[in-house]
Protein backbone atom coordinates (compact mmCIF):
# COMPACT_ATOMS: atom_id res chain seq x y z
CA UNK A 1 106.24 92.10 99.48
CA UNK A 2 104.27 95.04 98.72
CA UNK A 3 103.44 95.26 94.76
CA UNK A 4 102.14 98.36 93.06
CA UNK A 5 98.81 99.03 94.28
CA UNK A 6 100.57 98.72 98.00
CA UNK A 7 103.07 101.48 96.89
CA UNK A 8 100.97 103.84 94.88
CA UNK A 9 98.93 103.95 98.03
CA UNK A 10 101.85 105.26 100.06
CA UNK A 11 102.98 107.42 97.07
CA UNK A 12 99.86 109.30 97.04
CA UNK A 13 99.26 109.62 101.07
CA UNK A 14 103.23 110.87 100.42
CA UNK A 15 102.70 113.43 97.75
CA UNK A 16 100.42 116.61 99.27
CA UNK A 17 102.77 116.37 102.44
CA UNK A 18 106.23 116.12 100.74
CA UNK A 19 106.11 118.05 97.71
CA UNK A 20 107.31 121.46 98.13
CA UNK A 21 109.04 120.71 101.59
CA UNK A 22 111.76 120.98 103.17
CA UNK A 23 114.18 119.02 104.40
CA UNK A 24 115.18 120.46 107.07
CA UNK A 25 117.80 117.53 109.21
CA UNK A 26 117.85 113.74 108.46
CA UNK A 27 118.32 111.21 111.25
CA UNK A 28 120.08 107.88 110.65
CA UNK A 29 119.47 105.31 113.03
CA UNK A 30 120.29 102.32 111.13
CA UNK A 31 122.49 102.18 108.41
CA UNK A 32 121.50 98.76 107.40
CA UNK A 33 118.44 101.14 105.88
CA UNK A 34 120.91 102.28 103.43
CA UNK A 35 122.12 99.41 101.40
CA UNK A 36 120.96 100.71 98.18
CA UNK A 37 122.70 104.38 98.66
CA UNK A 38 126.58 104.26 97.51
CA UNK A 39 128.48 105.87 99.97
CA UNK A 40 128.23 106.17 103.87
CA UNK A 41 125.39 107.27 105.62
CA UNK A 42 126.97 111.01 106.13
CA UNK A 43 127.10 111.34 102.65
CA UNK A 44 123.28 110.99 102.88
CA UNK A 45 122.67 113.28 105.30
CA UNK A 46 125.11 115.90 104.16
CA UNK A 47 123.47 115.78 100.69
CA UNK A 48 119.90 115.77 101.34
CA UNK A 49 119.37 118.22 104.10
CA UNK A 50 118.62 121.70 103.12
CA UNK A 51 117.02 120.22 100.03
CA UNK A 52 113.47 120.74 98.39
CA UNK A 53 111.69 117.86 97.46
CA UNK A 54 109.63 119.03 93.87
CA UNK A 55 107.81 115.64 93.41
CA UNK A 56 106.49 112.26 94.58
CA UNK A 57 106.86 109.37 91.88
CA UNK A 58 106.55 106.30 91.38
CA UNK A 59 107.57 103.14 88.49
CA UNK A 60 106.48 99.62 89.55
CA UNK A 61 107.45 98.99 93.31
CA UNK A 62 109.83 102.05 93.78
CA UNK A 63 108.81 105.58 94.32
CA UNK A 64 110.91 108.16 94.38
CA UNK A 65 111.39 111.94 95.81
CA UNK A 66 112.89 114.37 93.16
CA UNK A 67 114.88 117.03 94.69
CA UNK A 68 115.50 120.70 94.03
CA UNK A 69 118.66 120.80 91.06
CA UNK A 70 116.71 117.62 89.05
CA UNK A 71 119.96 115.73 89.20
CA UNK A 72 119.16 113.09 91.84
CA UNK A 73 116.42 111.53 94.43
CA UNK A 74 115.80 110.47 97.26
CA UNK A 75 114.73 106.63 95.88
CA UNK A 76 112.75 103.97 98.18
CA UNK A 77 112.27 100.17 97.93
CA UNK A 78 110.30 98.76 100.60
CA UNK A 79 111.72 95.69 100.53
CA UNK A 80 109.72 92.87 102.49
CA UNK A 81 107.52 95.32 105.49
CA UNK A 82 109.40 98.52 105.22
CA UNK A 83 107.31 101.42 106.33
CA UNK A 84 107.36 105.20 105.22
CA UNK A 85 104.67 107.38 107.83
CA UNK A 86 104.03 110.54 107.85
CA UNK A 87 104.30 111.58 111.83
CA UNK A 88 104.39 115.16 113.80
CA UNK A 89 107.50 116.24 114.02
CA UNK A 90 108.44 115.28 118.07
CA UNK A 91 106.20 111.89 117.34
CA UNK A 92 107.94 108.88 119.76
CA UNK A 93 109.91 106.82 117.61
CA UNK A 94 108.40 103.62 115.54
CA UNK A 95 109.14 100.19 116.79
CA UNK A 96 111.68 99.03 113.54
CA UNK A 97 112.04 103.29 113.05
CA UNK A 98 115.51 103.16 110.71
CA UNK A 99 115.61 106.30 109.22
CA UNK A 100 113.03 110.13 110.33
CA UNK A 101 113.24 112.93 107.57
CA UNK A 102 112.10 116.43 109.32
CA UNK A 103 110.56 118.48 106.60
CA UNK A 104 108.84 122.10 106.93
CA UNK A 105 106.23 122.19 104.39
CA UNK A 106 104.77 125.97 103.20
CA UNK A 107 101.16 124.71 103.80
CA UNK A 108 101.05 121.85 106.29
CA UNK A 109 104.32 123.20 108.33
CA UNK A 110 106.43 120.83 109.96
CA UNK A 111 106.53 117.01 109.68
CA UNK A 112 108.66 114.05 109.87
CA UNK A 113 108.48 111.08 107.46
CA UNK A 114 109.86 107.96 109.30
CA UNK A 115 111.15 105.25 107.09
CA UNK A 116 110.47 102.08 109.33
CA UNK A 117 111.16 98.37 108.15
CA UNK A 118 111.08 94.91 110.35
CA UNK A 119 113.07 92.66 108.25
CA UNK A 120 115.30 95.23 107.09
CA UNK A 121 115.17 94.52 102.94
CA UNK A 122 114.09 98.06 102.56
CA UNK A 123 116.09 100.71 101.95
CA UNK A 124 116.05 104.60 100.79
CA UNK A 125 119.18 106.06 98.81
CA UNK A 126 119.92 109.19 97.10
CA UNK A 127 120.61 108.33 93.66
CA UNK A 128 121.33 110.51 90.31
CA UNK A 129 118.63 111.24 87.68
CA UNK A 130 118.82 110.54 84.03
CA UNK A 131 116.92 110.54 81.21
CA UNK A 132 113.71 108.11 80.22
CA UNK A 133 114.88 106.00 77.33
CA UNK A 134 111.83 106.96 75.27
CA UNK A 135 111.12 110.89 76.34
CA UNK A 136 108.09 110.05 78.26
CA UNK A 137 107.68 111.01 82.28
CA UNK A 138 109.47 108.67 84.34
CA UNK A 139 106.51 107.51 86.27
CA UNK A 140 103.22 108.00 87.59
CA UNK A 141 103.28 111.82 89.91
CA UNK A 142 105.71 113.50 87.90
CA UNK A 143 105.92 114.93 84.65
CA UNK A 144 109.69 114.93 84.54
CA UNK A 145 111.69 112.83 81.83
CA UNK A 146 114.12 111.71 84.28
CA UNK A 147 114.49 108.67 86.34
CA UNK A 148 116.82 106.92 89.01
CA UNK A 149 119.91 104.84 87.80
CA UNK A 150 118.62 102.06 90.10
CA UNK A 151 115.11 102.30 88.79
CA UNK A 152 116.16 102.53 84.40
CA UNK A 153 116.21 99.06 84.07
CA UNK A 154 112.74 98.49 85.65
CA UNK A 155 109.77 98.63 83.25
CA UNK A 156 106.87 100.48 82.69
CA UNK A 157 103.54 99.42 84.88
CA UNK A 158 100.26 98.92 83.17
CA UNK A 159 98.87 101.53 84.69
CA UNK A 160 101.62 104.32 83.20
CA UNK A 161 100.15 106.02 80.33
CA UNK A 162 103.48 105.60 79.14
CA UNK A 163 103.11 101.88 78.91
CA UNK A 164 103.38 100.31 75.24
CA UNK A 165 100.92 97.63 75.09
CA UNK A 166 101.34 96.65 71.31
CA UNK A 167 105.14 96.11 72.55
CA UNK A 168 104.10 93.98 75.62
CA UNK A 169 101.43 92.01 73.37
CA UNK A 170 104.46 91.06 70.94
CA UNK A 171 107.04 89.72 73.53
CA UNK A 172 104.69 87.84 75.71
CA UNK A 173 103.78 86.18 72.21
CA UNK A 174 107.54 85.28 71.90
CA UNK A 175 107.94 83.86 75.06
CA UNK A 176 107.85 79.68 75.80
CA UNK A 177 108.04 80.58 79.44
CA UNK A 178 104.72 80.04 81.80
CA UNK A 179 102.72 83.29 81.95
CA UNK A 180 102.78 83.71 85.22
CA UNK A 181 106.34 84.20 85.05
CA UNK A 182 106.29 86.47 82.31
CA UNK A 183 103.88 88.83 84.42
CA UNK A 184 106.72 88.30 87.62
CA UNK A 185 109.62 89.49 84.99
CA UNK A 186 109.49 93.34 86.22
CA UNK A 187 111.89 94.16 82.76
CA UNK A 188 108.62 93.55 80.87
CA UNK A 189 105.89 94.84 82.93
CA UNK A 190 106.81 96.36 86.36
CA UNK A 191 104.64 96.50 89.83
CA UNK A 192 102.45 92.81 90.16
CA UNK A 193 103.84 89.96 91.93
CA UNK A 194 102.35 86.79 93.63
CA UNK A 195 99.44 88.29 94.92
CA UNK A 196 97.67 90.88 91.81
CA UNK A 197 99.56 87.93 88.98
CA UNK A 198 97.11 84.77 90.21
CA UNK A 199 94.06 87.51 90.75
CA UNK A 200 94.63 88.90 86.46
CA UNK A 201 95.14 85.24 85.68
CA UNK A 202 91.86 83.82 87.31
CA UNK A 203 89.90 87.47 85.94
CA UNK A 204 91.37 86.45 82.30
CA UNK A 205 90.80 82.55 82.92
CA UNK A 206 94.75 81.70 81.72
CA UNK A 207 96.40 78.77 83.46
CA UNK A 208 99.73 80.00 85.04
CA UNK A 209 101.71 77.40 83.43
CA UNK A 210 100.37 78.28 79.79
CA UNK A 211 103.31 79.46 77.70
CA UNK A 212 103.15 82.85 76.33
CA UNK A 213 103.60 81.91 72.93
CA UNK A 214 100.57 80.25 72.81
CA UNK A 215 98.02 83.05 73.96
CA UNK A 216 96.43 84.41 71.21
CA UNK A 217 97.30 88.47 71.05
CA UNK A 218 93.56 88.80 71.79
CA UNK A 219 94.01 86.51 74.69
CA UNK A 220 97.00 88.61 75.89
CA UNK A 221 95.45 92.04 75.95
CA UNK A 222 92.25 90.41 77.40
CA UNK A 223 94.80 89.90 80.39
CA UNK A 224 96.40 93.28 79.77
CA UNK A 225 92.71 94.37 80.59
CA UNK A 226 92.48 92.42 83.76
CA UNK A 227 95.63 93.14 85.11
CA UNK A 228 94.65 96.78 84.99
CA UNK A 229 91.33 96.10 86.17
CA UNK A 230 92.65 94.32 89.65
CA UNK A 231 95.30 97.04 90.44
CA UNK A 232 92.98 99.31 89.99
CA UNK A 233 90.41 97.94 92.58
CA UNK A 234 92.80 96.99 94.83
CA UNK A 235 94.24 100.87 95.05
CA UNK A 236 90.62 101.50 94.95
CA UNK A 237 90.44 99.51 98.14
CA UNK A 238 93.80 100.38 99.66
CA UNK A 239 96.02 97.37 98.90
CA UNK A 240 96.07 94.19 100.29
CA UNK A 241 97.54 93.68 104.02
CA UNK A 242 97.79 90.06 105.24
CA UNK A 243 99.42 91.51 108.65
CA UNK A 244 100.64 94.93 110.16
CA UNK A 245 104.03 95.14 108.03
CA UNK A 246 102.17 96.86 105.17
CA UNK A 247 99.84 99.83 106.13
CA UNK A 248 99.41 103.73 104.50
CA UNK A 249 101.15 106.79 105.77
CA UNK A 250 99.18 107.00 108.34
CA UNK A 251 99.40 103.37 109.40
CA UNK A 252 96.10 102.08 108.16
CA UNK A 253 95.83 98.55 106.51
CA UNK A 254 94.00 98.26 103.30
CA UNK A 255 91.42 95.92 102.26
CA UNK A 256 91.79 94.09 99.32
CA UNK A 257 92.36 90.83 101.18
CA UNK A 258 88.68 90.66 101.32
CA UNK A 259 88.24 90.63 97.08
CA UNK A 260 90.79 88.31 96.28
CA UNK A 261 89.13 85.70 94.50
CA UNK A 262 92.04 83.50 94.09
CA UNK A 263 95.15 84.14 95.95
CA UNK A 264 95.15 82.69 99.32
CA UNK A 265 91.86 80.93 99.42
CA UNK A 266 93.43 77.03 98.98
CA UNK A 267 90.81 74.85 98.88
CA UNK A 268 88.05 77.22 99.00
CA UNK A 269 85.51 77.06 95.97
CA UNK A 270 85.88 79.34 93.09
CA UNK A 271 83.83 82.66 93.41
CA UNK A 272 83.34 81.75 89.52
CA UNK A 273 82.39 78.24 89.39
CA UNK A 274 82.23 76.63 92.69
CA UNK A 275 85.13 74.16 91.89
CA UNK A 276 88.15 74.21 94.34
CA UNK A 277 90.80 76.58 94.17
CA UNK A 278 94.49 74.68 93.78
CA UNK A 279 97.72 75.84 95.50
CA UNK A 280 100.73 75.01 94.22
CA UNK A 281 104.38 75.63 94.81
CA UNK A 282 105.95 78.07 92.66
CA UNK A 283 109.38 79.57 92.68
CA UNK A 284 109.63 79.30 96.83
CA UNK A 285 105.63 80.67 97.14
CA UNK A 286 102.61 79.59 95.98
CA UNK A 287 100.48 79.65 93.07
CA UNK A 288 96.17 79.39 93.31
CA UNK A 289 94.19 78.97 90.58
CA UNK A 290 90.62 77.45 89.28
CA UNK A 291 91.66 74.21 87.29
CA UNK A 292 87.96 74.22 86.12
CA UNK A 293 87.85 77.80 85.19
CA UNK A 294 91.73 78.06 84.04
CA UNK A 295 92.31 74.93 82.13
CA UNK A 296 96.02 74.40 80.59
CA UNK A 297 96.53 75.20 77.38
């Protein structure tokens, strides 16, 4: 599933094209693309074309596109391999293509954005706006205090400036569960999953099965550090594709599978140390780790 880095990368390639356009007719050729949205796929059409799209943001794994009124958005999940690509606007359709927005932009004139997706666990929905619990911007790309229903209950990421990190230093501290869990709960910290959790953890050399509680709070922001650290090179480097269902706008793969230092590399020897990296099954996937580097607390 595509985490943060995989998503900012798509919100930014997203953001000069999209903001400021318009949407100019919506074409729904799979309603099994709009699970998350309320009503029937009319009422999605009906309500989003003619509509001005003012921002491109993003909290954890959703982004979202802010629309002319600031009462709701048009809100995207990506689910398992969905897609969104920027195309010209009489482009052939995608193979998976569920849903093509036509926008006229005042710059970069017309374009469609084509919401593709394989496996069919992403989804876009038009959802109401209301307000941050705490004031700040919703998320990173807008400066807007208002957020998506469906995204409220979804936590800050590390890398929003927005992000309390006395707060998330205290209730990992409280925690008995394994830390690698705590870093997978996205009501705590939003955006990492399988792949950027094992590649903080080996960085901070924790054990995933070391309880929360007993990190030091030096300990924890040392992994607060490398957590930031590893999204940040990944976005550097594009985001990590294992296959073609995660790519850019444009439908470029990125390249972080080439820096992972744990994740994936089962038997290989540590980049650190030289001693073997361990998978291990965890909650249906798998967990890899340095048991000479990341001994158990």
């Amino acid at each position: 599933m595509p985490e943060l880095p995989e998503v900012e990368v798509v919100r930014a390639g997203l953001a000069p094209a999209v903001v400021g356009a318009l949407v100019t007719a919506v074409d729904v050729l799979d309603e099994r693309a709009l699970t998350r949205h309320p009503r029937e796929a009319s009422d999605f059409v009906a309500r989003l074309e003619g509509r001005t799209v003012t921002a491109a943001a993003r909290r954890g794994k959703f982004l979202w596109l802010p629309l002319d009124g600031d009462a709701d958005a048009v809100v995207a999940h990506l689910g398992m391999s969905g897609q969104l690509l920027l195309r010209t606007p009489d482009a052939a359709a995608e193979r998976h293509e569920r849903i093509r927005l036509h926008i006229e932009h005042p710059q970069h004139g017309r374009l469609a954005v084509v919401f593709a997706d394989q496996r069919t666990f992403g989804s876009l929905a038009l959802d109401e706006l209301q307000d941050t619990s705490d004031g700040a911007p919703a998320g990173l790309g807008t400066d807007a205090a208002r957020v998506p229903s469906q995204v409220a209950h979804i936590a800050r990421d590390a890398l929003d400036p927005a992000f309390d990190d006395a707060a998330f230093v205290v209730a990992v501290r409280r925690r008995a569960s394994a830390i690698k869990r705590i870093l997978l709960d996205q009501t705590l910290v939003s955006g990492i999953g399988n792949i950027y959790a094992d590649e903080s953890l080996w960085a901070a050399r924790i054990h995933p099965e070391t309880q929360g509680r007993a990190l030091s709070a030096q300990a924890v922001r040392l992994l607060l550090a490398e957590v930031r650290l590893v999204l940040q090179k990944a976005l550097a480097e594009g985001g990590t594709s294992f296959d073609a269902q995660y790519v850019n706008v444009n439908g470029q793969a990125g390249y972080f599978a080439h820096s992972l230092n744990a994740y994936g590399r089962g038997g290989e020897p540590c980049p650190r140390c030289g001693g073997p990296i361990r998978r291990e099954a965890f909650m249906n996937r798998s967990s890899h780790y340095c048991p000479r580097c990341q001994r158990r607390r």
